[in-house]
PDB file of N, CA and C in Angstrom:
ATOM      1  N   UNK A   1     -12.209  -3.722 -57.516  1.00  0.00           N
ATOM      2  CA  UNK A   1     -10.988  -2.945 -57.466  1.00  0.00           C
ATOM      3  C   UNK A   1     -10.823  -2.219 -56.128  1.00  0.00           C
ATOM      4  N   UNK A   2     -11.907  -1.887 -55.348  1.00  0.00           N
ATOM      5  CA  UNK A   2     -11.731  -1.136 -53.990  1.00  0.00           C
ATOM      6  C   UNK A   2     -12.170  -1.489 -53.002  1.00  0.00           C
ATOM      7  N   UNK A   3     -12.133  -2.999 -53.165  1.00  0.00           N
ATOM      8  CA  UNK A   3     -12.638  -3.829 -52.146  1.00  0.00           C
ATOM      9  C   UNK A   3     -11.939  -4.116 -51.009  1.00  0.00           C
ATOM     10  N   UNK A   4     -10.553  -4.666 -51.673  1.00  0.00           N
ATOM     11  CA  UNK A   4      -9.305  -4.264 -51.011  1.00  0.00           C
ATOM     12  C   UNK A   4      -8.475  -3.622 -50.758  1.00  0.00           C
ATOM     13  N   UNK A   5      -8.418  -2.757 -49.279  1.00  0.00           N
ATOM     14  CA  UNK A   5      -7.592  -2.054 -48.927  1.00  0.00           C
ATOM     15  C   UNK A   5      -7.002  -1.974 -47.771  1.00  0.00           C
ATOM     16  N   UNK A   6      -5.898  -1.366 -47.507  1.00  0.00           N
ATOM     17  CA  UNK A   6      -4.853  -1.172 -46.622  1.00  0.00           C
ATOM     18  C   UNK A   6      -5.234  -0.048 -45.383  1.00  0.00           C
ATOM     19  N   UNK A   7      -5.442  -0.245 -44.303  1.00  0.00           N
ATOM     20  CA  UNK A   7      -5.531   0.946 -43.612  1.00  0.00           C
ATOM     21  C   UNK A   7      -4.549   1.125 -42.108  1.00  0.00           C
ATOM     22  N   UNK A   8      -3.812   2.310 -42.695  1.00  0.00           N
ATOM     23  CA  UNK A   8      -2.567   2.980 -41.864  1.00  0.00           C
ATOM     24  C   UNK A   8      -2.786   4.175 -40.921  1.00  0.00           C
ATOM     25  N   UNK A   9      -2.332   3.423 -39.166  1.00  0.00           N
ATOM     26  CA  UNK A   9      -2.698   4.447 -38.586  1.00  0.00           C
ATOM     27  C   UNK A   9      -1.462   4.965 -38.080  1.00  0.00           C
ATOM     28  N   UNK A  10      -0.791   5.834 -37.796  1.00  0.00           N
ATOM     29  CA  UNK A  10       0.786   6.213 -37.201  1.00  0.00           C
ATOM     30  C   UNK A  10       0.496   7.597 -36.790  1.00  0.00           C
ATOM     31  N   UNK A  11       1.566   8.791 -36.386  1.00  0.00           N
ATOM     32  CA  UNK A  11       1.309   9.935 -36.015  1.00  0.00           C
ATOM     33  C   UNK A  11       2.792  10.293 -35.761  1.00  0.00           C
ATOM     34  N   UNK A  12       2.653  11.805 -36.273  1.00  0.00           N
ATOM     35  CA  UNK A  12       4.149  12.348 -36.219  1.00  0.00           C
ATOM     36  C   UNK A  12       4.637  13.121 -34.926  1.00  0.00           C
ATOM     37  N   UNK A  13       5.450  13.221 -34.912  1.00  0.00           N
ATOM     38  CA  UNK A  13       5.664  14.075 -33.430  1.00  0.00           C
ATOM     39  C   UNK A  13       6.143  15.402 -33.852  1.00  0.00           C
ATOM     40  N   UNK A  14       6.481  15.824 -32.899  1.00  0.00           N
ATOM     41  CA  UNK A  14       7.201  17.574 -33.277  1.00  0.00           C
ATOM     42  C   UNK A  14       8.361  17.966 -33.461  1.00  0.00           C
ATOM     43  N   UNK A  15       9.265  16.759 -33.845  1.00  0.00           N
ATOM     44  CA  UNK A  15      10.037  16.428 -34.713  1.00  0.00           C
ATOM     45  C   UNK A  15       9.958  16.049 -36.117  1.00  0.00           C
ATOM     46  N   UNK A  16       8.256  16.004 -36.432  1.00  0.00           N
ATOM     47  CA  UNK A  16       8.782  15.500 -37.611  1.00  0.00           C
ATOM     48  C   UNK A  16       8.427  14.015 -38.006  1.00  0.00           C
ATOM     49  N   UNK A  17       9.065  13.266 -36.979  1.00  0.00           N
ATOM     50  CA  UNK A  17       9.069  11.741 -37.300  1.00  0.00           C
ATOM     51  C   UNK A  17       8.018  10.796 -37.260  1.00  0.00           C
ATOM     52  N   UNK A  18       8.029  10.268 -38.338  1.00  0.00           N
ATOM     53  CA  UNK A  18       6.442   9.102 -38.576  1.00  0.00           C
ATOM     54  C   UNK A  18       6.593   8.418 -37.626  1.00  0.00           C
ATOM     55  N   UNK A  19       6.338   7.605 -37.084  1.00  0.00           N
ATOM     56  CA  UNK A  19       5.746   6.433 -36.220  1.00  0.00           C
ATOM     57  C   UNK A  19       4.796   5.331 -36.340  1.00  0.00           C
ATOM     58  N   UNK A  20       4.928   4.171 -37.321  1.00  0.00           N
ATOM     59  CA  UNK A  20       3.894   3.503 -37.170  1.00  0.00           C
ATOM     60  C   UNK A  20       3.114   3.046 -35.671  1.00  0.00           C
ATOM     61  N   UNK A  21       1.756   2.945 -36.184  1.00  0.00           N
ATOM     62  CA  UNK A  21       0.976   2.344 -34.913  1.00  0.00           C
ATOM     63  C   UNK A  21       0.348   1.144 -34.862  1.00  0.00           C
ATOM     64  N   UNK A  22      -0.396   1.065 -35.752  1.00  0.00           N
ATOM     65  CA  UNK A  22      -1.111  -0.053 -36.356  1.00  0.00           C
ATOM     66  C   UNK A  22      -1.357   0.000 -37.856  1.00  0.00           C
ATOM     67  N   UNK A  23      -1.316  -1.575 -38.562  1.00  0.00           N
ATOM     68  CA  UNK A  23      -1.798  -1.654 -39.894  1.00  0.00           C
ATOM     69  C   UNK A  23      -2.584  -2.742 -39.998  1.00  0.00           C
ATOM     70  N   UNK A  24      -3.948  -2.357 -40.841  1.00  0.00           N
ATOM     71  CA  UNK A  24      -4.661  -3.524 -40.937  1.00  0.00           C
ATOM     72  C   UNK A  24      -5.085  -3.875 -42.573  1.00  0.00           C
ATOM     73  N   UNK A  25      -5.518  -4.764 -42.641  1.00  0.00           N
ATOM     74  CA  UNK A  25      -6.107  -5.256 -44.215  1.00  0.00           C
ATOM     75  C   UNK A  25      -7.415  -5.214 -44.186  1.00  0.00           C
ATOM     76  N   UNK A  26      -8.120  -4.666 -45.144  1.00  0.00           N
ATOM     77  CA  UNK A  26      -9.342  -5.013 -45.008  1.00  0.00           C
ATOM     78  C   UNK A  26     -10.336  -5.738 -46.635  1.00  0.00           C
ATOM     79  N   UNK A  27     -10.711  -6.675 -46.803  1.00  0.00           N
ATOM     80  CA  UNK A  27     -11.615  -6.983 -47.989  1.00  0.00           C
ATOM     81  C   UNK A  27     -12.684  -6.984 -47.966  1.00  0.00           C
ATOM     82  N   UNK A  28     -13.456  -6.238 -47.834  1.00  0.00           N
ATOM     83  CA  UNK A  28     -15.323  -5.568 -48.384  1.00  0.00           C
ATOM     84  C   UNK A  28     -16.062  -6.916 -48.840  1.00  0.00           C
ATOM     85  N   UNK A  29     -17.207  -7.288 -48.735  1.00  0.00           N
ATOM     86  CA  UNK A  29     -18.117  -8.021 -49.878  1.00  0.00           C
ATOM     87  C   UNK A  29     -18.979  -6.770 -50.127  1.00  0.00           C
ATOM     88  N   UNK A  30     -19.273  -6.766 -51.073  1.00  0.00           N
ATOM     89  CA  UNK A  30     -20.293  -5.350 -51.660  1.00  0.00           C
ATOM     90  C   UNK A  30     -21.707  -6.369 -51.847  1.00  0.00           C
ATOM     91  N   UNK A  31     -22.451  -6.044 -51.105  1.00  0.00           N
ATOM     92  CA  UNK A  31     -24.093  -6.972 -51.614  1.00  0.00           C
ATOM     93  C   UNK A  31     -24.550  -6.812 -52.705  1.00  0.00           C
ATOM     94  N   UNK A  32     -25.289  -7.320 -53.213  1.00  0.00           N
ATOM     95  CA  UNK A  32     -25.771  -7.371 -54.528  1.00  0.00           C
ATOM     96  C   UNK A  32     -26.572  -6.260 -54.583  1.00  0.00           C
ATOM     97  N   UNK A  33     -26.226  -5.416 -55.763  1.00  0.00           N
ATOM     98  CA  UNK A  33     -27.597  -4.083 -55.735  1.00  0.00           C
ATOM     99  C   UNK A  33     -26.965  -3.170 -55.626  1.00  0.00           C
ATOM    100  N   UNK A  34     -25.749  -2.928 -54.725  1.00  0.00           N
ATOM    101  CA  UNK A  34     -25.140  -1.982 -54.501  1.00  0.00           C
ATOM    102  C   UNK A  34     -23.595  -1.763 -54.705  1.00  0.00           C
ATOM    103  N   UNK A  35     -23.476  -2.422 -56.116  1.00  0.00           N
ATOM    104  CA  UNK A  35     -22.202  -1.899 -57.201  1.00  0.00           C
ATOM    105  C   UNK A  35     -22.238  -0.689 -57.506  1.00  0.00           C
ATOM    106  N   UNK A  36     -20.747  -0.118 -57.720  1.00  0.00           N
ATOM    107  CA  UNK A  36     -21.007   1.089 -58.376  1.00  0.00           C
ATOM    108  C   UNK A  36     -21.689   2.026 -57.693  1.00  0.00           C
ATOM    109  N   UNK A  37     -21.582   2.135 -56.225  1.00  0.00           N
ATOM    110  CA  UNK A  37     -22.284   3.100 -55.461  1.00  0.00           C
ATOM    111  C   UNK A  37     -21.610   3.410 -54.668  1.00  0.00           C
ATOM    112  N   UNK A  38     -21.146   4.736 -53.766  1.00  0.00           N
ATOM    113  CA  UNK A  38     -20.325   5.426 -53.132  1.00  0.00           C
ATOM    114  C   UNK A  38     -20.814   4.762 -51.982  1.00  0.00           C
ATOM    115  N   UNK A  39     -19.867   4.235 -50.875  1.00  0.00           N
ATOM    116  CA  UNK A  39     -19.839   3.988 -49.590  1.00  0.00           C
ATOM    117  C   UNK A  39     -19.111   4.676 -48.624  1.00  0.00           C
ATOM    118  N   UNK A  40     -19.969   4.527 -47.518  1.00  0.00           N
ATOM    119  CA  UNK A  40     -18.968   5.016 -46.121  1.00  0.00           C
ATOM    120  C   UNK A  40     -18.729   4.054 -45.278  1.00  0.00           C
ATOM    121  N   UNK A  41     -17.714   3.587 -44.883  1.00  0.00           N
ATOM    122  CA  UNK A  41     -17.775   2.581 -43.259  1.00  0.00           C
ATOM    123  C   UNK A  41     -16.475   3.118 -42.300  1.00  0.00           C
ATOM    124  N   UNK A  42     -17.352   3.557 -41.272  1.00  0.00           N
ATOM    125  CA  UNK A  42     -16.120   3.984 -40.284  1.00  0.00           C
ATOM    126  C   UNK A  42     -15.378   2.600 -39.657  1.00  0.00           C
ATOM    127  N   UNK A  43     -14.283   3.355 -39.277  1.00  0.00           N
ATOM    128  CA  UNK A  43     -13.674   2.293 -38.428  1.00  0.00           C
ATOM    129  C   UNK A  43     -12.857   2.838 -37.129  1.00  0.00           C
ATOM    130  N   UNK A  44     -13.052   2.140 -36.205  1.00  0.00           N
ATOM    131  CA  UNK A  44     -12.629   2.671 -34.620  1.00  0.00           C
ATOM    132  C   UNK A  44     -11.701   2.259 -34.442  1.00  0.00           C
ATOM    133  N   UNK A  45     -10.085   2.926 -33.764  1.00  0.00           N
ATOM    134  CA  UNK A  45      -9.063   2.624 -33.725  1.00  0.00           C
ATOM    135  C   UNK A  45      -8.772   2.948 -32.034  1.00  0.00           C
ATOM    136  N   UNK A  46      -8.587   2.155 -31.026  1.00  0.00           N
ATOM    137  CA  UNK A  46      -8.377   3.020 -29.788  1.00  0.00           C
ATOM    138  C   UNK A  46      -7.005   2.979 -29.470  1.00  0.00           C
ATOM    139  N   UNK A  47      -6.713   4.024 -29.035  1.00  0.00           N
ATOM    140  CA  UNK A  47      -4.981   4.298 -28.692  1.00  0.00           C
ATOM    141  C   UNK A  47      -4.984   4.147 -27.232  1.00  0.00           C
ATOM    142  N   UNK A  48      -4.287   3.175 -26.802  1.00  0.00           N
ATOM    143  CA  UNK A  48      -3.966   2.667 -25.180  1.00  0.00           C
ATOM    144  C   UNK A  48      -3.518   3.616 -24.544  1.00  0.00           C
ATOM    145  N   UNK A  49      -3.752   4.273 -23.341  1.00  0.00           N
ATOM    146  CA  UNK A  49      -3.337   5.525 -22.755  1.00  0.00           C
ATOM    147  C   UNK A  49      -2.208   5.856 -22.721  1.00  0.00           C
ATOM    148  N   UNK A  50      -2.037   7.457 -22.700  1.00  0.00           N
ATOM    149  CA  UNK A  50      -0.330   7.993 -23.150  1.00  0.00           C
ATOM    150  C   UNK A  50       0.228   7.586 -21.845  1.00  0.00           C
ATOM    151  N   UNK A  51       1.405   6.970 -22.045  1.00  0.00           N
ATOM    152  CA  UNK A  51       1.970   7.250 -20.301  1.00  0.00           C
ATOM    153  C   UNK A  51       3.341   7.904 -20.446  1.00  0.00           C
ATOM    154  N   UNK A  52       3.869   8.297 -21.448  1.00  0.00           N
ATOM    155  CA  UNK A  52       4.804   9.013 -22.112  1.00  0.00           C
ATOM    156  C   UNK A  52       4.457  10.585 -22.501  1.00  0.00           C
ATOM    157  N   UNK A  53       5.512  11.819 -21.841  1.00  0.00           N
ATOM    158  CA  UNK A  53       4.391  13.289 -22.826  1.00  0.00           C
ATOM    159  C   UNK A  53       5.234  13.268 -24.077  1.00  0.00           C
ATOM    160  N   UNK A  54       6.127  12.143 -24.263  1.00  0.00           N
ATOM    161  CA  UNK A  54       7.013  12.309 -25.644  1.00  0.00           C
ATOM    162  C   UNK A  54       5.773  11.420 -26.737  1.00  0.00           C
ATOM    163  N   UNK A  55       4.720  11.300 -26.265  1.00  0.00           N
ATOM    164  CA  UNK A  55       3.329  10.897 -27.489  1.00  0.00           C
ATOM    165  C   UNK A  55       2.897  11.628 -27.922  1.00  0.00           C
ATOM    166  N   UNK A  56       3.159  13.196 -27.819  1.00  0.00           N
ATOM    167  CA  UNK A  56       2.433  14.303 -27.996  1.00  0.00           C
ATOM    168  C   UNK A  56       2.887  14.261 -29.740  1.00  0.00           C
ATOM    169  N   UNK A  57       1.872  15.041 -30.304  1.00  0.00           N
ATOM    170  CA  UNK A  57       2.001  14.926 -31.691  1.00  0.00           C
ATOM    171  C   UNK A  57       0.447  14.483 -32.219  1.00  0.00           C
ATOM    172  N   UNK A  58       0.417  14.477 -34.169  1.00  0.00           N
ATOM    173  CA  UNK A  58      -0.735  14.273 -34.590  1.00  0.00           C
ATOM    174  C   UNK A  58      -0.522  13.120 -34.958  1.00  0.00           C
ATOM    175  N   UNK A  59      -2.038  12.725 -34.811  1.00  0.00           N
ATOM    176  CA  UNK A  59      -2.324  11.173 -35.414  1.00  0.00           C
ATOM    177  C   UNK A  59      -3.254  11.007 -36.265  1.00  0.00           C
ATOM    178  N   UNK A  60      -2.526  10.485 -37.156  1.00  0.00           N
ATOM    179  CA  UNK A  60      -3.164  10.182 -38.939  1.00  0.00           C
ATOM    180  C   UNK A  60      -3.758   8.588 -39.282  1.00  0.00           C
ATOM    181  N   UNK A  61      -4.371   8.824 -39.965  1.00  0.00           N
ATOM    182  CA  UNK A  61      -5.183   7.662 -40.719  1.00  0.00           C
ATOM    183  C   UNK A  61      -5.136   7.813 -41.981  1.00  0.00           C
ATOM    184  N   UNK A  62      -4.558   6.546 -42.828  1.00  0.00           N
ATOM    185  CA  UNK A  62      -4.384   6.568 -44.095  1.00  0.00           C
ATOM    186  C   UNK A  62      -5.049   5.388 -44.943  1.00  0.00           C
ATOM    187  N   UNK A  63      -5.273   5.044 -45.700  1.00  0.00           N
ATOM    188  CA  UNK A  63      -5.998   4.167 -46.564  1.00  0.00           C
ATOM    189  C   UNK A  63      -5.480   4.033 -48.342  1.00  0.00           C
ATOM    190  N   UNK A  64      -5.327   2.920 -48.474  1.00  0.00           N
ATOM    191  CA  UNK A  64      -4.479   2.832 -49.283  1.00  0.00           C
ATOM    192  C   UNK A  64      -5.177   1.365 -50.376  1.00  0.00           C
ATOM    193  N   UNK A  65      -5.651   1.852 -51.569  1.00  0.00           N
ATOM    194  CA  UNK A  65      -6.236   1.070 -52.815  1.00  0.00           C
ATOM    195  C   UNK A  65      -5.323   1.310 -53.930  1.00  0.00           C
ATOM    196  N   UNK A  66      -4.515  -0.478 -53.729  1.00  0.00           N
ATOM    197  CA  UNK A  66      -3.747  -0.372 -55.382  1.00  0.00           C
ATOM    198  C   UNK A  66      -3.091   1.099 -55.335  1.00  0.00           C
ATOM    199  N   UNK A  67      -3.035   1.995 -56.538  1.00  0.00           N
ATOM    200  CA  UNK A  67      -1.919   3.210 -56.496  1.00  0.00           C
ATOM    201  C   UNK A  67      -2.670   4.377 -55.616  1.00  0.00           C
ATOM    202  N   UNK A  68      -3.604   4.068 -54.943  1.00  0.00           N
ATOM    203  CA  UNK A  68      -4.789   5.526 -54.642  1.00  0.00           C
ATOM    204  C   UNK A  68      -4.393   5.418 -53.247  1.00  0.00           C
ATOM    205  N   UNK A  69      -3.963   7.110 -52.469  1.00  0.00           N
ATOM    206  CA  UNK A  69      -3.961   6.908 -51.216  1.00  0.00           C
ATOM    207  C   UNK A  69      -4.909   8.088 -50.820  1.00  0.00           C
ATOM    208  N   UNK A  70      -5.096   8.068 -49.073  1.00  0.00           N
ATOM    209  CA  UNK A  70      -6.178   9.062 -48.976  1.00  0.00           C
ATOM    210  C   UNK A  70      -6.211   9.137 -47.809  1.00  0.00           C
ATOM    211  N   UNK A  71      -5.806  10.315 -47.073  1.00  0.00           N
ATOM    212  CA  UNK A  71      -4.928  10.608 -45.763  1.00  0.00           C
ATOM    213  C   UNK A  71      -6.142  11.166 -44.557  1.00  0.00           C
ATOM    214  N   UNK A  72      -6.048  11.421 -43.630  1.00  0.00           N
ATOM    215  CA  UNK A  72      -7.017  12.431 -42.973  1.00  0.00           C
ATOM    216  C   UNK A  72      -6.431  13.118 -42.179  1.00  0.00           C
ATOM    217  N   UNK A  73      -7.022  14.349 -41.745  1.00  0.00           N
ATOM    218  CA  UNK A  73      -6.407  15.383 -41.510  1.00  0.00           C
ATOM    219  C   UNK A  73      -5.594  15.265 -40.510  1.00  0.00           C
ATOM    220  N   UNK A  74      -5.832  14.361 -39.268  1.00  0.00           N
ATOM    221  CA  UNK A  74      -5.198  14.092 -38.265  1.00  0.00           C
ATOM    222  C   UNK A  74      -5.464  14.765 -36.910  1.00  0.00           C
ATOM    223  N   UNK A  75      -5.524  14.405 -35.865  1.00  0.00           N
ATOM    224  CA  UNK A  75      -5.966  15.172 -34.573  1.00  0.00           C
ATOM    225  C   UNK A  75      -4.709  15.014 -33.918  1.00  0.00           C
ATOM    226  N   UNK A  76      -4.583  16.369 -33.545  1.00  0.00           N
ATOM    227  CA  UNK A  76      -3.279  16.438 -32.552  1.00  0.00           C
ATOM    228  C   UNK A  76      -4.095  16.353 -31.127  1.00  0.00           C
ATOM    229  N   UNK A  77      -2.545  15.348 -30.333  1.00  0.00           N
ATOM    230  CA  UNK A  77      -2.604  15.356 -29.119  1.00  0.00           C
ATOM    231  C   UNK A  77      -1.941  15.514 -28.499  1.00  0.00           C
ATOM    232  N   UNK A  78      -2.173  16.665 -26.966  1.00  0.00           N
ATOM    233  CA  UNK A  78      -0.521  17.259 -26.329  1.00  0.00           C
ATOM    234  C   UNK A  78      -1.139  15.955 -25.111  1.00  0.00           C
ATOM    235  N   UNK A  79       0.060  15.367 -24.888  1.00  0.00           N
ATOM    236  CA  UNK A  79       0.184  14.409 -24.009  1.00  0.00           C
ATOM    237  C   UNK A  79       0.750  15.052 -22.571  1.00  0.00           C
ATOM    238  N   UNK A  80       0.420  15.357 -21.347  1.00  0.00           N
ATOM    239  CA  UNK A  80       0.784  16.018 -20.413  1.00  0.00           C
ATOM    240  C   UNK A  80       1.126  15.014 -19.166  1.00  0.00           C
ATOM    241  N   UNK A  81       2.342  15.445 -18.439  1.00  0.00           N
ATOM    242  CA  UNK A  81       3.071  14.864 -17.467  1.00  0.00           C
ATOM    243  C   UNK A  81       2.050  14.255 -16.314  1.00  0.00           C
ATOM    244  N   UNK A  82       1.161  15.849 -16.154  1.00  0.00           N
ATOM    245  CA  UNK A  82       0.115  15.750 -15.022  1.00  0.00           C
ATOM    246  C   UNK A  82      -0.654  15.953 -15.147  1.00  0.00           C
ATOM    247  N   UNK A  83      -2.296  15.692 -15.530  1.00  0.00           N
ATOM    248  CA  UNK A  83      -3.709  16.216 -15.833  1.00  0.00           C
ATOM    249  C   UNK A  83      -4.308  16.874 -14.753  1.00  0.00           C
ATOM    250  N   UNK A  84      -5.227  16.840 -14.718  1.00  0.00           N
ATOM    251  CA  UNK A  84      -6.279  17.593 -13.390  1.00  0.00           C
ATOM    252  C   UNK A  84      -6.188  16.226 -12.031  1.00  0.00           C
ATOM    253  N   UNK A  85      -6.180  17.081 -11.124  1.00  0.00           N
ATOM    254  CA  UNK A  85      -6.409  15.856 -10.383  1.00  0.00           C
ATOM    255  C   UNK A  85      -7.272  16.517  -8.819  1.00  0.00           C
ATOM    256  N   UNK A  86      -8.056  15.149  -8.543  1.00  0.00           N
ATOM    257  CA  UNK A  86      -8.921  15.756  -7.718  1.00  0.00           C
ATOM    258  C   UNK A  86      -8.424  15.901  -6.255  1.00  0.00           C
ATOM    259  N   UNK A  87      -9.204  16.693  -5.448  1.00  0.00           N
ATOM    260  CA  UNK A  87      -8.763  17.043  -4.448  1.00  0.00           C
ATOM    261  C   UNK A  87      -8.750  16.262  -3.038  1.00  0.00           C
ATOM    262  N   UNK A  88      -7.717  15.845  -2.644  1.00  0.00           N
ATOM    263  CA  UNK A  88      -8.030  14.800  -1.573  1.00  0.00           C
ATOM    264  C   UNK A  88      -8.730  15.269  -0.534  1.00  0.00           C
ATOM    265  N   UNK A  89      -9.347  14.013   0.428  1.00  0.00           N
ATOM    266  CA  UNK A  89     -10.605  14.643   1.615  1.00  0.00           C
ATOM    267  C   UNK A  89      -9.717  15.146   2.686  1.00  0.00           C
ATOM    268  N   UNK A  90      -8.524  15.280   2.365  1.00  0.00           N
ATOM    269  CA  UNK A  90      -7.549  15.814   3.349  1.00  0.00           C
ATOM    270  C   UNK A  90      -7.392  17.875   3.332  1.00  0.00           C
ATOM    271  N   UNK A  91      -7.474  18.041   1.978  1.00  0.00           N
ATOM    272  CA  UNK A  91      -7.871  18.914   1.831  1.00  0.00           C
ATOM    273  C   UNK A  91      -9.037  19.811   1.304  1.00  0.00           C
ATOM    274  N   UNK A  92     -10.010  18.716   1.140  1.00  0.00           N
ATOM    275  CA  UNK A  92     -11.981  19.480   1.429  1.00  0.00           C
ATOM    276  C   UNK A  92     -11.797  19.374   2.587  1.00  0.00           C
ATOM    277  N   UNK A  93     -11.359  18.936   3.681  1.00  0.00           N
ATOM    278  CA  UNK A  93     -11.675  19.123   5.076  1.00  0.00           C
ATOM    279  C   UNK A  93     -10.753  20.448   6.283  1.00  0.00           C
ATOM    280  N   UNK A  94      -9.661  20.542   5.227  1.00  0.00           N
ATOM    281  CA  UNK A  94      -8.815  21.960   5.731  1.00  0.00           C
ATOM    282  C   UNK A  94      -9.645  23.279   4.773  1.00  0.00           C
ATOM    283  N   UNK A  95      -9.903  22.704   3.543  1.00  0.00           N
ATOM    284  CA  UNK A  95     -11.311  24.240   2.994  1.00  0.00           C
ATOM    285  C   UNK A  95     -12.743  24.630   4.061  1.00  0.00           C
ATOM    286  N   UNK A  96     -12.977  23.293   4.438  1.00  0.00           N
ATOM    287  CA  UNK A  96     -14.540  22.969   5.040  1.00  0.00           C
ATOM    288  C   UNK A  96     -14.080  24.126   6.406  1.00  0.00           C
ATOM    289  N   UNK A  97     -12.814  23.417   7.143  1.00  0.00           N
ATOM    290  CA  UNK A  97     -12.293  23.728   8.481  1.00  0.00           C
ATOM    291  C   UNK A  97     -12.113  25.749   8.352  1.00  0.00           C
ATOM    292  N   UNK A  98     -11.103  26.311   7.753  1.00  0.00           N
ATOM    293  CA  UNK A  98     -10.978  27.263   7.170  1.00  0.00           C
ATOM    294  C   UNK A  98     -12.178  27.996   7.358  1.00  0.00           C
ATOM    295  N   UNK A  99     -13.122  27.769   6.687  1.00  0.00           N
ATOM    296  CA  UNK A  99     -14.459  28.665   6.041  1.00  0.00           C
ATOM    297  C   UNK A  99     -15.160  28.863   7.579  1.00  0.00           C
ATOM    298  N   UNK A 100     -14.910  27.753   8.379  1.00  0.00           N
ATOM    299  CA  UNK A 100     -16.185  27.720   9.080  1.00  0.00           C
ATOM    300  C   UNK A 100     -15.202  28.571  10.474  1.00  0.00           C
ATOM    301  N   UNK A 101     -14.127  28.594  10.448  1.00  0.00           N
ATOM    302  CA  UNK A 101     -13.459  29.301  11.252  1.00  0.00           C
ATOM    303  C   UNK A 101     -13.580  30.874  10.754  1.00  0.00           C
ATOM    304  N   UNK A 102     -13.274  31.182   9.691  1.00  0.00           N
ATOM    305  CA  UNK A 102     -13.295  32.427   8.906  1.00  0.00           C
ATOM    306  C   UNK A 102     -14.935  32.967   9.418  1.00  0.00           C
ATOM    307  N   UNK A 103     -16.153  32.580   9.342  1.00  0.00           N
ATOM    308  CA  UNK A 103     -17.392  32.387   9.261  1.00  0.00           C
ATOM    309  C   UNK A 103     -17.543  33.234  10.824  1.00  0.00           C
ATOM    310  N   UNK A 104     -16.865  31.683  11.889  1.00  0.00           N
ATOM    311  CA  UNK A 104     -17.134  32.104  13.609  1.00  0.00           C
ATOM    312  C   UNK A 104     -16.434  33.553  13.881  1.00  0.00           C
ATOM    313  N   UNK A 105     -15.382  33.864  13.203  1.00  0.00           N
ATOM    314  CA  UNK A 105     -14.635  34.959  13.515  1.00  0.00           C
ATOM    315  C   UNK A 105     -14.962  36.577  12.914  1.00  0.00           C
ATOM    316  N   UNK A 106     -15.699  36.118  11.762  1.00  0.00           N
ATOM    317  CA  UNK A 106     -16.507  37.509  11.330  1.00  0.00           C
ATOM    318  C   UNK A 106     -17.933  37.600  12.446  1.00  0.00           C
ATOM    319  N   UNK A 107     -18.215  36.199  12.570  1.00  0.00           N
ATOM    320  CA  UNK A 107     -19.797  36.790  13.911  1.00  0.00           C
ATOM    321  C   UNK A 107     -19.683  37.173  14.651  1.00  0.00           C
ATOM    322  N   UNK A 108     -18.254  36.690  16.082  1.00  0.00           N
ATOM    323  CA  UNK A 108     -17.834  37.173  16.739  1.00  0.00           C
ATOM    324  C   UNK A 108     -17.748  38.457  16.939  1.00  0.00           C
ATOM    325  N   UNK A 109     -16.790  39.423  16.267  1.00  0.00           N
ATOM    326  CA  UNK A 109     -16.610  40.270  15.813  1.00  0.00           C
ATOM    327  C   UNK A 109     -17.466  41.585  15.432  1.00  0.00           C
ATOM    328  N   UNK A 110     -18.297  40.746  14.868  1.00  0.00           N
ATOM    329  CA  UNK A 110     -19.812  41.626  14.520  1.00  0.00           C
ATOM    330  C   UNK A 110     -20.241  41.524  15.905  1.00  0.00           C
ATOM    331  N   UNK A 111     -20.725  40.574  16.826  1.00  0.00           N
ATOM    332  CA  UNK A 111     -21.686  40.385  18.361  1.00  0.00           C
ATOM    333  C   UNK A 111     -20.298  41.755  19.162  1.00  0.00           C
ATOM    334  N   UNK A 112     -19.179  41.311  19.059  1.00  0.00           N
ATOM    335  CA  UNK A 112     -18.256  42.179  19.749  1.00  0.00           C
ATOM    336  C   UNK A 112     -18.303  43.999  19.647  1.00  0.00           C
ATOM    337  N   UNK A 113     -18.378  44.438  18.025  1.00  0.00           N
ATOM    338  CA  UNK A 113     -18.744  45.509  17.828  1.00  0.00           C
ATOM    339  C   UNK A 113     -20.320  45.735  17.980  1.00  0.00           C
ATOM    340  N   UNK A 114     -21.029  45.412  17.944  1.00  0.00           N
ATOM    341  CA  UNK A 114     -22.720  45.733  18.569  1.00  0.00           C
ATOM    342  C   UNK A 114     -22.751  45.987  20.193  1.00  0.00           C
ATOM    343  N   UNK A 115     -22.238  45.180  20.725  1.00  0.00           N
ATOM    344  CA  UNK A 115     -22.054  45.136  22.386  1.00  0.00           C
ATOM    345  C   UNK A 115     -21.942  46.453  23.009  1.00  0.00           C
ATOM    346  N   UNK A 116     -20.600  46.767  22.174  1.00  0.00           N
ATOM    347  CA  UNK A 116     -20.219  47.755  22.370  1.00  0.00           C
ATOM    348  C   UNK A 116     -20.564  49.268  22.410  1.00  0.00           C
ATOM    349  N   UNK A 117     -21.493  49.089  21.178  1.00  0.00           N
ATOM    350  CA  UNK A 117     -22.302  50.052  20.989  1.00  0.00           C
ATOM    351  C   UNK A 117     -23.385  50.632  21.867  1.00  0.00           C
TER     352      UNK A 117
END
């Protein structure tokens, strides 16, 4: 009886609206010995990268035996225009340049006020 089942992955947005994503079928062989015994089997679903921030929203997994359904909680994801991004050698080399100027101009300064003294 729960050998066969349906498994539904979609996700709503912040509107509200379902979205299917993927649906698959699945039929079990149960080995011998182990009727009538509670199972677990995960299953990995990968979502192809957002390139849209209108993907933002939660994404659900559902499973579905004959009249029995059985939802999960769902992980929201904010989908963003622009992520982190690293710093080009155009500018580690105006930080590098900067510091080491900042650096000569406090020694200076210091040798200039001692002199003086």
């Amino acid at each position: 009886k729960y050998t066969k089942f349906l498994i539904f992955y979609y996700w709503i947005n912040s509107l509200g609206q379902k979205t299917s994503i993927y649906t698959r079928s699945e039929n079990i062989v149960i080995p011998s010995g182990k009727e009538n015994k509670t199972a677990t089997i995960s299953y990995d679903h990968i979502i192809m990268p957002l390139v849209k921030t209108s993907s933002t929203g939660t994404y659900y997994c559902k499973v579905k035996w004959n009249s029995i359904e059985k939802m999960g909680n769902g992980v929201f994801v904010l989908a963003r225009g622009v992520g982190y991004v690293e710093p080009s050698h155009g500018q580690e080399i105006l930080v590098t340049l900067t510091t080491l100027l900042a650096a000569l101009s406090i020694t200076a300064t210091a040798l200039l006020l001692r002199k003086r003294k």
